[in-house]
N, C-alpha and C. Protein backbone atom coordinates (compact mmCIF):
# COMPACT_ATOMS: atom_id res chain seq x y z
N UNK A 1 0.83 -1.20 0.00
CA UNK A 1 0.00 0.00 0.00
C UNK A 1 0.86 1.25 0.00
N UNK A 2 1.90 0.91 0.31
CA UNK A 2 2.99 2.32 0.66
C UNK A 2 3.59 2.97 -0.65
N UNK A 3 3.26 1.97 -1.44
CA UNK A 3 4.13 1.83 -2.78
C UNK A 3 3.41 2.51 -3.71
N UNK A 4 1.66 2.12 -3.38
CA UNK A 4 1.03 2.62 -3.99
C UNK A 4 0.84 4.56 -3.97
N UNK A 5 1.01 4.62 -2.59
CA UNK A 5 0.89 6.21 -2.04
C UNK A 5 2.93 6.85 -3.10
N UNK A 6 3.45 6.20 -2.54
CA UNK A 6 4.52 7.08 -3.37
C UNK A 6 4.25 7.12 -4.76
N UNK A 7 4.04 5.61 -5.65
CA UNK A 7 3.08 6.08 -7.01
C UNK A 7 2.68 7.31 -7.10
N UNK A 8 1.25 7.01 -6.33
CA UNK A 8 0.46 8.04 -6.60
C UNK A 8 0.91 9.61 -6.72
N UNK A 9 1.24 9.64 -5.57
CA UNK A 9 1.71 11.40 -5.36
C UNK A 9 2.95 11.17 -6.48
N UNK A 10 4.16 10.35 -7.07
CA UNK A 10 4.57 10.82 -8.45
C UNK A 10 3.78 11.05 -9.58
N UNK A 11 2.66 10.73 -9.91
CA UNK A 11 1.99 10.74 -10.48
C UNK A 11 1.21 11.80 -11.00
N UNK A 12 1.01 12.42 -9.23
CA UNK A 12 -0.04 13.38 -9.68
C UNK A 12 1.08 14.82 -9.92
N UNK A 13 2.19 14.23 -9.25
CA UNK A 13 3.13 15.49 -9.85
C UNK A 13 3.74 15.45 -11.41
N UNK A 14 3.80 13.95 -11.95
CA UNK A 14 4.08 14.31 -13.26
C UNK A 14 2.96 14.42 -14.21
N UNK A 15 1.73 14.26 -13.71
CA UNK A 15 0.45 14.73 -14.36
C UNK A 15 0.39 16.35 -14.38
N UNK A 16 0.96 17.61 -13.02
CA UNK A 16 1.01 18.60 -13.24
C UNK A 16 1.83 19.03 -14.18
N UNK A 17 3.07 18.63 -14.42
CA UNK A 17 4.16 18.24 -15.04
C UNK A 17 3.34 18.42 -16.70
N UNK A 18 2.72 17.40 -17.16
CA UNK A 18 2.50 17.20 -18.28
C UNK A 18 1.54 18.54 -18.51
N UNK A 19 0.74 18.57 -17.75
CA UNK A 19 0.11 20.07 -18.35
C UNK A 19 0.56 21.32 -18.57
N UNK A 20 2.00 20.97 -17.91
CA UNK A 20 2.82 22.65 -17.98
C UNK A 20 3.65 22.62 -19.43
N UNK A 21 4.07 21.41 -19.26
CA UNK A 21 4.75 21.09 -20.53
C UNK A 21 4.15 21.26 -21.75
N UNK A 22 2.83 20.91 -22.63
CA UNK A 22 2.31 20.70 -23.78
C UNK A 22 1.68 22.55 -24.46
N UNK A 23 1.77 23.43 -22.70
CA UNK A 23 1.32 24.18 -22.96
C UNK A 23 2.57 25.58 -23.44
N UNK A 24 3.29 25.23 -22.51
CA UNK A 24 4.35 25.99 -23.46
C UNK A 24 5.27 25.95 -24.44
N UNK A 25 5.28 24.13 -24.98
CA UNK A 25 5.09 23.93 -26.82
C UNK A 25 4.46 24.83 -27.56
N UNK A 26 3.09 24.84 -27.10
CA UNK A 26 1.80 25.09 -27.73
C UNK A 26 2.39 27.03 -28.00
N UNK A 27 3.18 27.69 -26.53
CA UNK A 27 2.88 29.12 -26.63
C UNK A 27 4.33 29.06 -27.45
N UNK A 28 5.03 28.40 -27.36
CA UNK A 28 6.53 28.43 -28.61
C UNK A 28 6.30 28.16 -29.63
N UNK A 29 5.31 27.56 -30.28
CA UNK A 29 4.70 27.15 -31.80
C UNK A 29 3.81 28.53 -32.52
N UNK A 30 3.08 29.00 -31.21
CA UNK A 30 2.38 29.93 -31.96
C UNK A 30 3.44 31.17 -31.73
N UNK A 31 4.16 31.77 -30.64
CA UNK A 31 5.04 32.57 -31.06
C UNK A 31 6.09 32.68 -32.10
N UNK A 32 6.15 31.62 -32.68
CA UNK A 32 7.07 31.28 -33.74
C UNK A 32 6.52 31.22 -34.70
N UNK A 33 5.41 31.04 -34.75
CA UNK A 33 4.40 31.20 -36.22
C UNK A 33 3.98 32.47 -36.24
N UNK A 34 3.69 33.76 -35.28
CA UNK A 34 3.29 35.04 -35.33
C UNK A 34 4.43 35.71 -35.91
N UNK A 35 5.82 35.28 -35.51
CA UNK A 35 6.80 36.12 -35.88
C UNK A 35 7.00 35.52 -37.45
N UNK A 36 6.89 34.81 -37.61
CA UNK A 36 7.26 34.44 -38.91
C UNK A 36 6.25 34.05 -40.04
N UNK A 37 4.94 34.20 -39.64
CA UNK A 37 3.54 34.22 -40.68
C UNK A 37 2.93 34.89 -40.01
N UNK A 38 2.50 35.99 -39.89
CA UNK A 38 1.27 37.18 -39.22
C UNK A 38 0.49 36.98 -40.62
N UNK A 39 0.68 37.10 -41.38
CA UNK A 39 -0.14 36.90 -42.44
C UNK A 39 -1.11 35.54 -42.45
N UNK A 40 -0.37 34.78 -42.03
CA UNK A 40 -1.46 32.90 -41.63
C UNK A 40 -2.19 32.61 -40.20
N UNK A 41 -1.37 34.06 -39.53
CA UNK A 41 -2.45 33.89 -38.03
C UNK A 41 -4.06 33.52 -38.45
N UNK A 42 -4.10 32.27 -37.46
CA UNK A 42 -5.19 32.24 -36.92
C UNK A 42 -6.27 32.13 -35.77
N UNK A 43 -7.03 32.24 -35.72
CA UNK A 43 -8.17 32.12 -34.70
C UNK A 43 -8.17 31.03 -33.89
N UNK A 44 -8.17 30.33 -34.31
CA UNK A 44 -7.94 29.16 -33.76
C UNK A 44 -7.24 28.63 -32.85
N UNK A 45 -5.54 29.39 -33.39
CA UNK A 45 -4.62 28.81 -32.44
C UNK A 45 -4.79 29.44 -31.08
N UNK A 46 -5.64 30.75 -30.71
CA UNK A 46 -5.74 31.02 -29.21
C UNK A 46 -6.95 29.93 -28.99
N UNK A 47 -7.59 29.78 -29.70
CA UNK A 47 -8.56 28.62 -29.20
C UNK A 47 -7.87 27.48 -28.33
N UNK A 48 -6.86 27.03 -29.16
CA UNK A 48 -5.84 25.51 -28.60
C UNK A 48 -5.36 26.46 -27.22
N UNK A 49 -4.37 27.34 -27.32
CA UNK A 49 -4.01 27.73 -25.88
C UNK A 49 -5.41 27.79 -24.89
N UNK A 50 -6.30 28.41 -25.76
CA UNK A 50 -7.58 28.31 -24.31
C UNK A 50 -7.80 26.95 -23.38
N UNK A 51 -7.73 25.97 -24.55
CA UNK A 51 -7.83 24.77 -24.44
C UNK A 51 -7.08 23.80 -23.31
N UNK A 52 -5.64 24.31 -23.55
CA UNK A 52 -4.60 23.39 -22.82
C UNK A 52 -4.57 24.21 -21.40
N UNK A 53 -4.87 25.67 -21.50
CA UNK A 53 -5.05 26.21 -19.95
C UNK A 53 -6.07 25.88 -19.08
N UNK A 54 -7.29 25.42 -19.84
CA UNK A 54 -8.70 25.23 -19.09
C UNK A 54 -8.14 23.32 -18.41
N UNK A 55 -7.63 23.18 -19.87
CA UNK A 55 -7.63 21.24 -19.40
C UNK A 55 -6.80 21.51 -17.86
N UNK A 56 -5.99 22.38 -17.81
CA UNK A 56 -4.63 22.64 -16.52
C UNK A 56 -5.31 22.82 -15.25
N UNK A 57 -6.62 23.39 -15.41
CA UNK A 57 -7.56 24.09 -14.19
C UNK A 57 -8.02 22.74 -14.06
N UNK A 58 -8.56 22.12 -14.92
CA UNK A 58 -8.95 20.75 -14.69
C UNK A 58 -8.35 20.16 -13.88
N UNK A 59 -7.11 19.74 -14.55
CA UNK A 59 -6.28 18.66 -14.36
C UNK A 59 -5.85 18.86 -12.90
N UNK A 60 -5.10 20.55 -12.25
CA UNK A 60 -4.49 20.64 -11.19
C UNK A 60 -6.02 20.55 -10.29
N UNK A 61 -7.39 20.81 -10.31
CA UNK A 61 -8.39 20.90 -9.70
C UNK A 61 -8.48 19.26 -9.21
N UNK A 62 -8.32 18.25 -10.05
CA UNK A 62 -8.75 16.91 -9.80
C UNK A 62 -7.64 16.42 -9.31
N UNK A 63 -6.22 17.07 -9.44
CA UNK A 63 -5.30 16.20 -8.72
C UNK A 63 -5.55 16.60 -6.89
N UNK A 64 -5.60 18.23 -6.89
CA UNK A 64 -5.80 18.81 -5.60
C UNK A 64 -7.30 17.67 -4.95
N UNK A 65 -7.79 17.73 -5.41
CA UNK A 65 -9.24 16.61 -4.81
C UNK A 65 -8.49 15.39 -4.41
N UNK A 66 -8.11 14.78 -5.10
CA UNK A 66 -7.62 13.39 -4.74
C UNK A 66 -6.60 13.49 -3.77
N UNK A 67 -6.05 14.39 -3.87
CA UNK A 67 -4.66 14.75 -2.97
C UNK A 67 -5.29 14.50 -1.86
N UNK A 68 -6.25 15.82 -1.11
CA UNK A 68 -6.90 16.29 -0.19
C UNK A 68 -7.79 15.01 0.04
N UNK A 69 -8.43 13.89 -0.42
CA UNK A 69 -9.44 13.11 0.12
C UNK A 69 -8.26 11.95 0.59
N UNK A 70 -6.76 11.71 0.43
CA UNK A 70 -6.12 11.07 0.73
C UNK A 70 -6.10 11.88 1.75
N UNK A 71 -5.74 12.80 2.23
CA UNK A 71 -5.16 13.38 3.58
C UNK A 71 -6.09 13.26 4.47
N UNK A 72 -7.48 14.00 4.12
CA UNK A 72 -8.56 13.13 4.93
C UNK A 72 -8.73 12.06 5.70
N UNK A 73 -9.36 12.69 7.08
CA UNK A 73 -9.05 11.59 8.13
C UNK A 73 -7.79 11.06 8.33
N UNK A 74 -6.30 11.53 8.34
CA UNK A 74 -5.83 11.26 8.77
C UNK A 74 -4.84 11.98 9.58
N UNK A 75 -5.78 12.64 10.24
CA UNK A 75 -5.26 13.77 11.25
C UNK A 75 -5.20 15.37 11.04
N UNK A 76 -5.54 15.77 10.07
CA UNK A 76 -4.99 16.74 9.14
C UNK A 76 -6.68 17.68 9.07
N UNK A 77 -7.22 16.86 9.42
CA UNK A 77 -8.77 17.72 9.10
C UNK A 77 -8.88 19.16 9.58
N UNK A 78 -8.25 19.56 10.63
CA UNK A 78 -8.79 20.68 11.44
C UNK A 78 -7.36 21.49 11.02
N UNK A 79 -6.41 21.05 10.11
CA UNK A 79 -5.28 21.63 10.60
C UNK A 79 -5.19 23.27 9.87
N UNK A 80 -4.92 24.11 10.59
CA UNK A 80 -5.62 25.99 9.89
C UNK A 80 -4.28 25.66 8.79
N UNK A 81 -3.31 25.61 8.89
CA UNK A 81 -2.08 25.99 7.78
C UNK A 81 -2.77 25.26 6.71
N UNK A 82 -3.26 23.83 6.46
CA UNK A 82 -3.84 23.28 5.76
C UNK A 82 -5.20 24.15 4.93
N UNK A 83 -6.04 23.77 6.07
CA UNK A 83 -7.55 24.90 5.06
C UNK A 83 -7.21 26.07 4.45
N UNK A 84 -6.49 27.01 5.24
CA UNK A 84 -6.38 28.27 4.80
C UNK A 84 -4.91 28.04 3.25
N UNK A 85 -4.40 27.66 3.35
CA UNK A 85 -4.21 27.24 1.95
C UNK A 85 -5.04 26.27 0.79
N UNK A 86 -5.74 25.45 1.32
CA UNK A 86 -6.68 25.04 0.31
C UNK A 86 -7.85 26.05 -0.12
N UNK A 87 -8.43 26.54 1.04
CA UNK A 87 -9.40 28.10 0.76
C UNK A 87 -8.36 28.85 -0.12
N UNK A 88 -7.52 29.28 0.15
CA UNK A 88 -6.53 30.42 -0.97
C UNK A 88 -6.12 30.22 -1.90
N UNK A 89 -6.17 28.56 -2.55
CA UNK A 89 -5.68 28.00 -3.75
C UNK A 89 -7.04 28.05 -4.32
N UNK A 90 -8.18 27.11 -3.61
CA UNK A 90 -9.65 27.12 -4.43
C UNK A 90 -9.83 28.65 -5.03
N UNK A 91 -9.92 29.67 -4.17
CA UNK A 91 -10.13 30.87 -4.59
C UNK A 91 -9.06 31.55 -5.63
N UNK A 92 -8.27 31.13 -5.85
CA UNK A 92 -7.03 31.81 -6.62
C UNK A 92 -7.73 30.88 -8.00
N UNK A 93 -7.87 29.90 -8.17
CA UNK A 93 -8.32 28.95 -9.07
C UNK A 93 -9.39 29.50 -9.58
N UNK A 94 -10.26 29.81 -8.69
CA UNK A 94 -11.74 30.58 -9.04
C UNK A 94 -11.36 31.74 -9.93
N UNK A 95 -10.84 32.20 -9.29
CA UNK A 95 -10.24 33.83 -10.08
C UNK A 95 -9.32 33.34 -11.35
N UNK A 96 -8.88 32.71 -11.49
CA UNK A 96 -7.99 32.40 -12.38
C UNK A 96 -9.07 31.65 -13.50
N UNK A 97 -9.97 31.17 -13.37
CA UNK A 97 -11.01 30.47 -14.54
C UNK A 97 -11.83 32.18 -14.79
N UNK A 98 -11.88 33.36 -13.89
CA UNK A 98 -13.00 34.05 -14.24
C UNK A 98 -11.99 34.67 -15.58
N UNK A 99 -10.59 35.00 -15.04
CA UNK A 99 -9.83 35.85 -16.03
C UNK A 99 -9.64 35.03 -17.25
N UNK A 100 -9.59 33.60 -17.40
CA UNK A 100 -9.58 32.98 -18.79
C UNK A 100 -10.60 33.31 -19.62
N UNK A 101 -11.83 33.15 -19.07
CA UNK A 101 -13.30 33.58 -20.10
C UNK A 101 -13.23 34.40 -20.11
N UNK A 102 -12.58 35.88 -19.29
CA UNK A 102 -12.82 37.02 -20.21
C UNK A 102 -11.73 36.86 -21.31
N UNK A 103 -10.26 36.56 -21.07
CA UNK A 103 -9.84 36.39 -22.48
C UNK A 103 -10.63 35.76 -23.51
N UNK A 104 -11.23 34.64 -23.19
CA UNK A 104 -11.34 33.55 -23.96
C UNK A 104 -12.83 34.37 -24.77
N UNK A 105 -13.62 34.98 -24.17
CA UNK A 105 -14.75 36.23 -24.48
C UNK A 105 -14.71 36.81 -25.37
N UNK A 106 -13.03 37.68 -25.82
CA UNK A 106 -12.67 38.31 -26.71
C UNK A 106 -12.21 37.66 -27.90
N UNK A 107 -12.30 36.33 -27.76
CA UNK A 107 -12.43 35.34 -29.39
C UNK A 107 -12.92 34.62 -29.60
N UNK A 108 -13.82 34.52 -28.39
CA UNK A 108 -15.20 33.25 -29.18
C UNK A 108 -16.33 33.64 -30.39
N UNK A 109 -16.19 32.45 -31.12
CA UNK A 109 -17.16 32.37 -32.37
C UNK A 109 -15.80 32.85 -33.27
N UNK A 110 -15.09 33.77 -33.03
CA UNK A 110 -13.81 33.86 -33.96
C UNK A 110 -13.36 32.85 -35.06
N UNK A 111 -13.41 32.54 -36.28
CA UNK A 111 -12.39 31.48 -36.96
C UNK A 111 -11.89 31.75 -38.59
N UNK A 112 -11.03 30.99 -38.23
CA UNK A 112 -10.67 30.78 -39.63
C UNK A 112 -9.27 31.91 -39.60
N UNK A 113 -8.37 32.35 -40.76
CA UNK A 113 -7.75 33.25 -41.21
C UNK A 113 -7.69 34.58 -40.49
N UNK A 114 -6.94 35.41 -39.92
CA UNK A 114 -7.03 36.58 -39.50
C UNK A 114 -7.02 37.63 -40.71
N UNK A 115 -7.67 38.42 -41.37
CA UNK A 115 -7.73 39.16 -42.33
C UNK A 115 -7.27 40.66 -42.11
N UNK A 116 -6.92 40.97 -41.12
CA UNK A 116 -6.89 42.42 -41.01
C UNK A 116 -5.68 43.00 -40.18
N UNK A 117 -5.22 44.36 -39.34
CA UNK A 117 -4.11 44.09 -39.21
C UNK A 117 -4.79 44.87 -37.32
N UNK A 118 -5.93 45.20 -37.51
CA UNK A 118 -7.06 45.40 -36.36
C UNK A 118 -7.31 43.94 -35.73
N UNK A 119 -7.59 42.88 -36.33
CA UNK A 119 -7.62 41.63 -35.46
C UNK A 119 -6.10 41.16 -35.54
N UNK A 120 -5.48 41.01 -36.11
CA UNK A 120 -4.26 40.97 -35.64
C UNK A 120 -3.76 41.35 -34.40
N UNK A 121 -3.62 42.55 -34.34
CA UNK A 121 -3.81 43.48 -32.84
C UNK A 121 -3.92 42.26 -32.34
N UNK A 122 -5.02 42.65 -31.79
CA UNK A 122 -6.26 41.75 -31.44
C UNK A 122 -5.70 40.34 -30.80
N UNK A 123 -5.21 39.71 -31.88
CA UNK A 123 -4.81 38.54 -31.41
C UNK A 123 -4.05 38.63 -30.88
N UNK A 124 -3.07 39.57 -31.45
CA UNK A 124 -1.44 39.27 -30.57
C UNK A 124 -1.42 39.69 -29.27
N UNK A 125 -2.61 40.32 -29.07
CA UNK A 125 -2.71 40.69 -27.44
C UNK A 125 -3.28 40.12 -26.70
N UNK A 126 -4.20 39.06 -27.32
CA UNK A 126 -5.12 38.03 -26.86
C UNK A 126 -3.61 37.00 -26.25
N UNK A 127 -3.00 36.48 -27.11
CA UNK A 127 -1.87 35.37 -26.79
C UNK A 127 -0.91 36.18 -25.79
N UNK A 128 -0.82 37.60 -25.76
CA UNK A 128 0.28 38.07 -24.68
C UNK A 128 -0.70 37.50 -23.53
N UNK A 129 -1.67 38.13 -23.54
CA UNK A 129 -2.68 38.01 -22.08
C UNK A 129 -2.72 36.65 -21.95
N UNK A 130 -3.09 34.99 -22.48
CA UNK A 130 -2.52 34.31 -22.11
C UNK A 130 -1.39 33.51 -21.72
N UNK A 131 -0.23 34.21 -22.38
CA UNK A 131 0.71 34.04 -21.77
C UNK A 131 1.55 34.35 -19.89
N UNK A 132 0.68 35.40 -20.03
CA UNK A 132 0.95 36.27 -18.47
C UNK A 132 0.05 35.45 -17.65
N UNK A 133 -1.31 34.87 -17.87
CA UNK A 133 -2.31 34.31 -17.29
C UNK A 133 -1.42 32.67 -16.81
N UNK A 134 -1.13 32.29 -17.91
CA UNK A 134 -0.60 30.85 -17.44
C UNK A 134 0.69 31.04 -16.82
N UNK A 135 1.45 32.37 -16.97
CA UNK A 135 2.92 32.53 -15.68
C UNK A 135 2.26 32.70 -14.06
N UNK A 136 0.93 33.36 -14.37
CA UNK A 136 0.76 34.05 -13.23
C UNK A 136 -0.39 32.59 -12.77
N UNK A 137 -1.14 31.89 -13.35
CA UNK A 137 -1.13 30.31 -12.49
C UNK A 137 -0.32 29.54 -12.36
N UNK A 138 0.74 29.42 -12.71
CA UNK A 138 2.03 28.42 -12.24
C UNK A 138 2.28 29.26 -11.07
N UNK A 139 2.50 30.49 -11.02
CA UNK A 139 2.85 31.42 -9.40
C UNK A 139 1.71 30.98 -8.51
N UNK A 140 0.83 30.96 -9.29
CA UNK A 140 0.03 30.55 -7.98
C UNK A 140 0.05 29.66 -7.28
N UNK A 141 -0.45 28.39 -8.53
CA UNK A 141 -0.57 27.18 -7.69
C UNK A 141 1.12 26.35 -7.29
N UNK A 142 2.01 26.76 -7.60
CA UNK A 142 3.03 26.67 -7.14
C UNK A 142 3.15 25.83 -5.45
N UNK A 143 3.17 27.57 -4.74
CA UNK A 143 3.38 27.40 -3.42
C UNK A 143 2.03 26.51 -2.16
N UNK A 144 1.14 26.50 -3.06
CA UNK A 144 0.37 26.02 -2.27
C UNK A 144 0.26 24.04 -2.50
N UNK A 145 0.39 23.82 -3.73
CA UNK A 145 0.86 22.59 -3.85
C UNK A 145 1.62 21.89 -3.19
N UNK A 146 3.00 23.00 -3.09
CA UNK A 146 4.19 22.28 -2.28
C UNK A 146 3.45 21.97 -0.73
N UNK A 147 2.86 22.80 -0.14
CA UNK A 147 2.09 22.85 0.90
C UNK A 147 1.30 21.70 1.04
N UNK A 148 0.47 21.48 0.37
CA UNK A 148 -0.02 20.06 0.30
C UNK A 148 0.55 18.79 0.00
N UNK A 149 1.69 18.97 -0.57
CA UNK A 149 2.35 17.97 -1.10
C UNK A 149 3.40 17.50 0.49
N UNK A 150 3.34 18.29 0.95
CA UNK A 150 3.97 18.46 2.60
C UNK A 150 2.69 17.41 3.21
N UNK A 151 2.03 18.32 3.26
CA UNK A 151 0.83 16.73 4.25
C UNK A 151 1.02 15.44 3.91
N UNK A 152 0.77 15.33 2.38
CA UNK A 152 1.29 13.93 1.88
C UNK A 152 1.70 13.30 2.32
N UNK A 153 3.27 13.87 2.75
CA UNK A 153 3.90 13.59 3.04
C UNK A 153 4.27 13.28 4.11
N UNK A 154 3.82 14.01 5.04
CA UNK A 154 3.26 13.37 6.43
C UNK A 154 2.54 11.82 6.72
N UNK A 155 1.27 12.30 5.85
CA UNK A 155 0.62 10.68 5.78
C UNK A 155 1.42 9.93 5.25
N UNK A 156 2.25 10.03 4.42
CA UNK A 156 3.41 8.70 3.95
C UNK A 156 4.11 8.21 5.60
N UNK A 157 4.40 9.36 5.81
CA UNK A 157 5.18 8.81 7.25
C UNK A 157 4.15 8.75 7.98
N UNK A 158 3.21 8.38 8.26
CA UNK A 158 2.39 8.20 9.34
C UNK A 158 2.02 6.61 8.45
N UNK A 159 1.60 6.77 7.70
CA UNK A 159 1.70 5.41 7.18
C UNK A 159 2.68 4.04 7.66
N UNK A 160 3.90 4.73 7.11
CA UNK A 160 5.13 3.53 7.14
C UNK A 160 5.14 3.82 8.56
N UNK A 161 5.12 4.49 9.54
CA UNK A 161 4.98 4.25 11.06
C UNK A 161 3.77 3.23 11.12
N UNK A 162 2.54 3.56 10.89
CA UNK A 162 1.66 2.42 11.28
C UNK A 162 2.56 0.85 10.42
N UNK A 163 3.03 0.80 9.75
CA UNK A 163 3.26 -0.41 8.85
C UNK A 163 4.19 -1.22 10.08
N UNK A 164 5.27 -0.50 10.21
CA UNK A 164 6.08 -0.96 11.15
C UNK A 164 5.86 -1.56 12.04
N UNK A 165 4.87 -0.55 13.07
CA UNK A 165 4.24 -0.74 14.07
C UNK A 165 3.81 -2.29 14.46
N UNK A 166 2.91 -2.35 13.08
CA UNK A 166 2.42 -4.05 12.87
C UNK A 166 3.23 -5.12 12.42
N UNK A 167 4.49 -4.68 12.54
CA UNK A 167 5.30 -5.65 11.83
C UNK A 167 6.37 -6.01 13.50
């Protein structure tokens, strides 16, 4: 079972891992295509960044759940350093999905070819603003992860203490 808990928590860190990764391919492909085809910009490609940032809210939202229902009940329920960082991450998260839809606001229904040098603008300020958006959720959920990833870690050792114990 112990084996399984260190699994897991690698897991859910190289699952954060993978969402950080695909997304700043994604912002080096299209910065490299703006500088070198503004003329082939399209609509679309802030669509894909919308995409891989929302899957990230996802992804870090469902790892934080599973994290937290492992720590559950095992001593940790009442603990304030604990809540008050899970309250300040949920809420940073909250805020952080309201500021994507307003980007994401300013190009929906958008497609195809950029024709003009007004949506152009447009776009290229759309992709700055997600770019700053996804630096400024890695700052976020950063420090509070490690924080949780600390309890974990506790229950690992409270674990292999009970294991012992019975042995």
């Amino acid at each position: 079972m112990l084996h399984y808990i260190y699994l897991e928590v690698f897991f859910i860190y190289i699952a954060n891992m993978l969402v950080t990764v695909p997304l700043i391919t994604l912002i080096q492909e299209v910065s490299t295509m703006t500088e070198q085809k503004e003329h082939e910009q399209k609509w679309e490609e802030l669509d894909d960044i919308y995409n891989v940032l929302a899957q990230s809210i996802v992804t870090i939202s469902a790892n934080l759940s599973e994290t937290l229902s492992k720590i559950k009940g095992k001593g940790y329920d009442n603990d304030k350093e604990l809540t008050t960082t899970v309250i300040a991450l949920t809420t940073d998260i909250n805020s952080f999905v309201e500021d994507l839809k307003t980007i994401h606001d300013q190009h929906e229904g958008r497609h195809g070819k950029i024709e003009n040098s007004e949506d152009l603008a447009l776009c290229i300020d759309l992709f700055n603003e997600y770019v700053i958006l996804n630096d400024k959720f890695k700052a976020i959920v950063v420090m509070p992860m490690l924080t949780i990833t600390e309890y974990m870690g506790k229950v690992i050792d409270t674990l292999k203490k009970e294991v012992n114990d019975e042995q």
